[in-house]
Protein backbone atom coordinates (compact mmCIF):
# COMPACT_ATOMS: atom_id res chain seq x y z
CA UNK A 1 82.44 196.46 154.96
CA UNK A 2 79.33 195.08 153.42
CA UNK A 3 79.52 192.37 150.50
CA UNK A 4 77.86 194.92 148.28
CA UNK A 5 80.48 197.57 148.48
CA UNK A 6 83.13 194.79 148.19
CA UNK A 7 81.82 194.15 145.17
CA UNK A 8 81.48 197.73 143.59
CA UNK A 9 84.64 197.97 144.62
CA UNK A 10 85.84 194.55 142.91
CA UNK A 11 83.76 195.76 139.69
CA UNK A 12 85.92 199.05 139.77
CA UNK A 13 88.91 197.19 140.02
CA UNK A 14 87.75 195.22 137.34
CA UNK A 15 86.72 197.89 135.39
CA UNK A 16 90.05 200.41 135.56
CA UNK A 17 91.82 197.09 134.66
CA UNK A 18 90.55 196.92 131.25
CA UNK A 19 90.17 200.62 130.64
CA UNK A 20 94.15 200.57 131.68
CA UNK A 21 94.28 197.92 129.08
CA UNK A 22 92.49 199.28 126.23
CA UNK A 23 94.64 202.44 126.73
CA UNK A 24 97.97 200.59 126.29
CA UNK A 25 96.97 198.60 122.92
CA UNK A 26 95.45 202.01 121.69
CA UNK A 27 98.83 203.22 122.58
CA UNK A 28 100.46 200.03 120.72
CA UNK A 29 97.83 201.01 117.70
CA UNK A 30 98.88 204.42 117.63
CA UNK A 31 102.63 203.71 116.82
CA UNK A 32 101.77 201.20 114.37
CA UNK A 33 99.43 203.60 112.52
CA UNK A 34 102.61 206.15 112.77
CA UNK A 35 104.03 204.11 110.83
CA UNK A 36 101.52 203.43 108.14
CA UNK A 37 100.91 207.28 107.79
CA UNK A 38 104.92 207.61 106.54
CA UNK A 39 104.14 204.91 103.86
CA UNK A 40 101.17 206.62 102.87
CA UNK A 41 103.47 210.18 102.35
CA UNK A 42 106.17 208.22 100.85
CA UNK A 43 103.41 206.57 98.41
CA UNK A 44 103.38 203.11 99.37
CA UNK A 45 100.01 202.34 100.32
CA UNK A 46 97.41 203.69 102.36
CA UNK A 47 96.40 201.49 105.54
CA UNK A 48 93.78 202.77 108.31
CA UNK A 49 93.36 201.91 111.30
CA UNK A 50 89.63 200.53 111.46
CA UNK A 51 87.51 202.44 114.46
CA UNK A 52 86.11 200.58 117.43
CA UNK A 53 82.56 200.79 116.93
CA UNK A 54 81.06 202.32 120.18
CA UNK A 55 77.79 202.14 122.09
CA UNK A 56 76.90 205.43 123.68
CA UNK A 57 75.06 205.07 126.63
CA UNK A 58 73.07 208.80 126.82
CA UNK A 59 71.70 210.49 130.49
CA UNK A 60 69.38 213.28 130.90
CA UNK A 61 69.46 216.35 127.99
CA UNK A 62 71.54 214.04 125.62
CA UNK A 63 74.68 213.72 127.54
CA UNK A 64 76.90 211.15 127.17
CA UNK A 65 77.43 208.86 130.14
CA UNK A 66 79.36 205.91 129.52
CA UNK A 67 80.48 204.28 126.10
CA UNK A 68 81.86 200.83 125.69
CA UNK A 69 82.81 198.83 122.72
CA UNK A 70 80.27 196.94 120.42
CA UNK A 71 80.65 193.40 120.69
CA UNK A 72 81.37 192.05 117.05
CA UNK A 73 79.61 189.03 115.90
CA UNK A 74 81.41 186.17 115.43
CA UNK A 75 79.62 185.03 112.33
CA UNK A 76 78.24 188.26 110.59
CA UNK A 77 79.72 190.62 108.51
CA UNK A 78 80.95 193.67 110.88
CA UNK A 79 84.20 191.69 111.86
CA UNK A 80 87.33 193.52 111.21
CA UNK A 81 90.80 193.59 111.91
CA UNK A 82 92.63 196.54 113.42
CA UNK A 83 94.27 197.65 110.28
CA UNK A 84 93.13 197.58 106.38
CA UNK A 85 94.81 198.84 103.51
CA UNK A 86 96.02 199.02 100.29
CA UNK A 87 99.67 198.80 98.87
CA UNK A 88 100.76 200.61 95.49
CA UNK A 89 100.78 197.13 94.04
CA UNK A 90 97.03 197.01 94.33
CA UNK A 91 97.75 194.56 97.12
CA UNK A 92 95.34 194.33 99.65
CA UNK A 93 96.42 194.15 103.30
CA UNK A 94 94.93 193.44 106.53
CA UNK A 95 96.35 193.63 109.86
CA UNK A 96 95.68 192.88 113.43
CA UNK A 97 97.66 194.16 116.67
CA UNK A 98 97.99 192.57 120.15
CA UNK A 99 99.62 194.13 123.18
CA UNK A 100 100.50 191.99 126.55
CA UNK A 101 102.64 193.01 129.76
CA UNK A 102 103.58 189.20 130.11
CA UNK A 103 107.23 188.68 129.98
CA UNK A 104 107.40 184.77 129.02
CA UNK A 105 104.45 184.14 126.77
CA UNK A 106 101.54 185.62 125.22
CA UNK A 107 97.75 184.32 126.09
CA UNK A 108 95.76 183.41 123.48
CA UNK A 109 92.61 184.62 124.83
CA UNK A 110 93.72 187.92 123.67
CA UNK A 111 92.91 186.86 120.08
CA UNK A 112 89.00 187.17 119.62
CA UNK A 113 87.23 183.96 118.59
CA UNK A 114 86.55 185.61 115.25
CA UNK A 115 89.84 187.16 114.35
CA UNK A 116 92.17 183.94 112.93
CA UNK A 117 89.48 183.13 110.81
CA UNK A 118 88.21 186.47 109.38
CA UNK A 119 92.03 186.38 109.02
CA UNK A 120 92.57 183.56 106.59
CA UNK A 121 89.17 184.37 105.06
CA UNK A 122 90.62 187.64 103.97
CA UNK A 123 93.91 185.86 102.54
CA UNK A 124 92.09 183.39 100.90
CA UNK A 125 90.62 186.65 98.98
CA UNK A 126 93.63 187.03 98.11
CA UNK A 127 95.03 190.06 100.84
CA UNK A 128 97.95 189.94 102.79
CA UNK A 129 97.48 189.16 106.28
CA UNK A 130 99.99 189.92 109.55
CA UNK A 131 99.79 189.85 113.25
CA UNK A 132 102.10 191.73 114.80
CA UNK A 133 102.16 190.82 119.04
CA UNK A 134 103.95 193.72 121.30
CA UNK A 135 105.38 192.27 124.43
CA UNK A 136 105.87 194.95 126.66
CA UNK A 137 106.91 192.72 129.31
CA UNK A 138 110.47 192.20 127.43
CA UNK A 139 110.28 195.45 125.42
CA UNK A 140 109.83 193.25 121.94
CA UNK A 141 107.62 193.34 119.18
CA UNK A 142 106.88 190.12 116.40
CA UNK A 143 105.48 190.06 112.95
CA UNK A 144 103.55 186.92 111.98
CA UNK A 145 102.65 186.23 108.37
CA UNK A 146 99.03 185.06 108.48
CA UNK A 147 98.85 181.78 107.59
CA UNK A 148 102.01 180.38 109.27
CA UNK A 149 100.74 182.46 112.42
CA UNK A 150 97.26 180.59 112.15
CA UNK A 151 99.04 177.24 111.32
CA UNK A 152 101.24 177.33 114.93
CA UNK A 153 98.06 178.66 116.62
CA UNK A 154 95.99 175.26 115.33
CA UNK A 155 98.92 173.03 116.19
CA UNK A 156 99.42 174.51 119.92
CA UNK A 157 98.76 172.45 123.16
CA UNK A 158 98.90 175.00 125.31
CA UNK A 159 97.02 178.30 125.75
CA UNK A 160 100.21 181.04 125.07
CA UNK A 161 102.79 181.42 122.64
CA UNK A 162 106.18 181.00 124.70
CA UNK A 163 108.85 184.39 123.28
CA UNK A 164 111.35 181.29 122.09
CA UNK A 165 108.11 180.27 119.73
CA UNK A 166 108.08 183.79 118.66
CA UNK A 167 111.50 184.48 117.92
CA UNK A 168 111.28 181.12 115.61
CA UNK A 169 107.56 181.46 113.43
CA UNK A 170 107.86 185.54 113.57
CA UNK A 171 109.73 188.28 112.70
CA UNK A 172 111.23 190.71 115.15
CA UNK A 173 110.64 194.50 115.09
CA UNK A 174 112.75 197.08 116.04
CA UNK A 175 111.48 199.16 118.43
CA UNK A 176 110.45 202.22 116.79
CA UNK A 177 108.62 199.83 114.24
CA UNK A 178 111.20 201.40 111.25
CA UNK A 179 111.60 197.30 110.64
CA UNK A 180 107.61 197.25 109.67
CA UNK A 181 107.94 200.25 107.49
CA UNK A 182 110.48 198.63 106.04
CA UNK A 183 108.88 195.08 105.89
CA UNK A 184 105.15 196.51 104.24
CA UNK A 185 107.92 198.48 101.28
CA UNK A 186 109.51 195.54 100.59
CA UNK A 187 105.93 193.80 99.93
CA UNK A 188 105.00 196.71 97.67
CA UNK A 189 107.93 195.70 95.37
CA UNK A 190 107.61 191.80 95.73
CA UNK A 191 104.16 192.29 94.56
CA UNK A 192 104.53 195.20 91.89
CA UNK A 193 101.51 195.01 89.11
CA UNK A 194 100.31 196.48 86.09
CA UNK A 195 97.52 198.69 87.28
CA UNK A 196 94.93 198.64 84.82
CA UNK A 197 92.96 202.43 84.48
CA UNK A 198 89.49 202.38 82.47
């Protein structure tokens, strides 16, 4: 076999890969929005999730060929999270998902260069800020507040978060994701406000 077709092929390979990947986080995404839409019936808040901005890649009479996903910039202002909201409070909320197969850890070059620190940039506005991780690996899903998450991540030698870490800084979610449901009403009455109309 030539080196050339070796490498198409490795490209391919490659290339299902992370197609197979972004499939199973939109997946992960999908449940978690789930969720959000039954707090948004029940009144509790409304949070979105926040749509990968695509580049279209166009052939011959307009047709589209091949998309992929924008790269955001790491210092201007189209960063966002996966999820952003509002709570009844008048809380704002922000919220960013991760899904890994691993079974003992999770890497952290699954988090984005810009995403801890849009992250506390957003709670030192003042929103409330989560990561929730999805192991699929061990069938388990975490909660992280946002600045205790960022905290551990600052502090760690090592390039994954070990489960054990998990099950100590985070807090585990059933796995229909009723406990986040749960979790996101229980900040709507910790942080109950006047809400002032003009």
């Amino acid at each position: 076999m030539s080196k050339k077709k070796e490498l198409k092929i490795e490209l391919k390979k490659e290339n299902d890969k992370r197609k197979n990947s972004n499939k199973i986080g939109a997946t992960f995404e999908q449940r978690i929005q789930k969720v959000l839409d039954e707090l948004r019936k029940e009144n509790v808040g409304y949070i979105v999730k926040i749509p990968t901005q695509m580049k279209l890649i166009r052939g011959a009479g307009g047709r589209i060929v091949s998309a992929f996903p924008v790269p955001q910039e790491e210092k201007g202002y189209n960063c966002l999270l996966d999820f952003h909201g509002i709570l009844k409070s008048g809380k704002t909320i922000c919220i960013e998902a991760k899904s890994c197969a691993n079974k003992t850890s999770f890497p952290l070059d699954n988090i984005k260069p810009y995403q801890l620190p849009l992250l506390e940039e957003l709670m030192d506005y003042g929103a409330l800020g989560y990561f929730i991780i999805e192991m699929r690996g061990v069938g388990r899903t975490f909660l992280f507040e946002g600045y205790k998450f960022i905290e551990y991540v600052a502090g760690l030698e090592r390039k994954s978060i070990p489960v054990k870490d998990m099950e100590e800084i985070g807090i585990e979610l059933d796995p229909d994701l009723k406990d986040l449901k749960n979790f996101i009403k229980s900040l709507t009455n910790r942080y109950k406000q006047s809400i002032i109309r003009i």
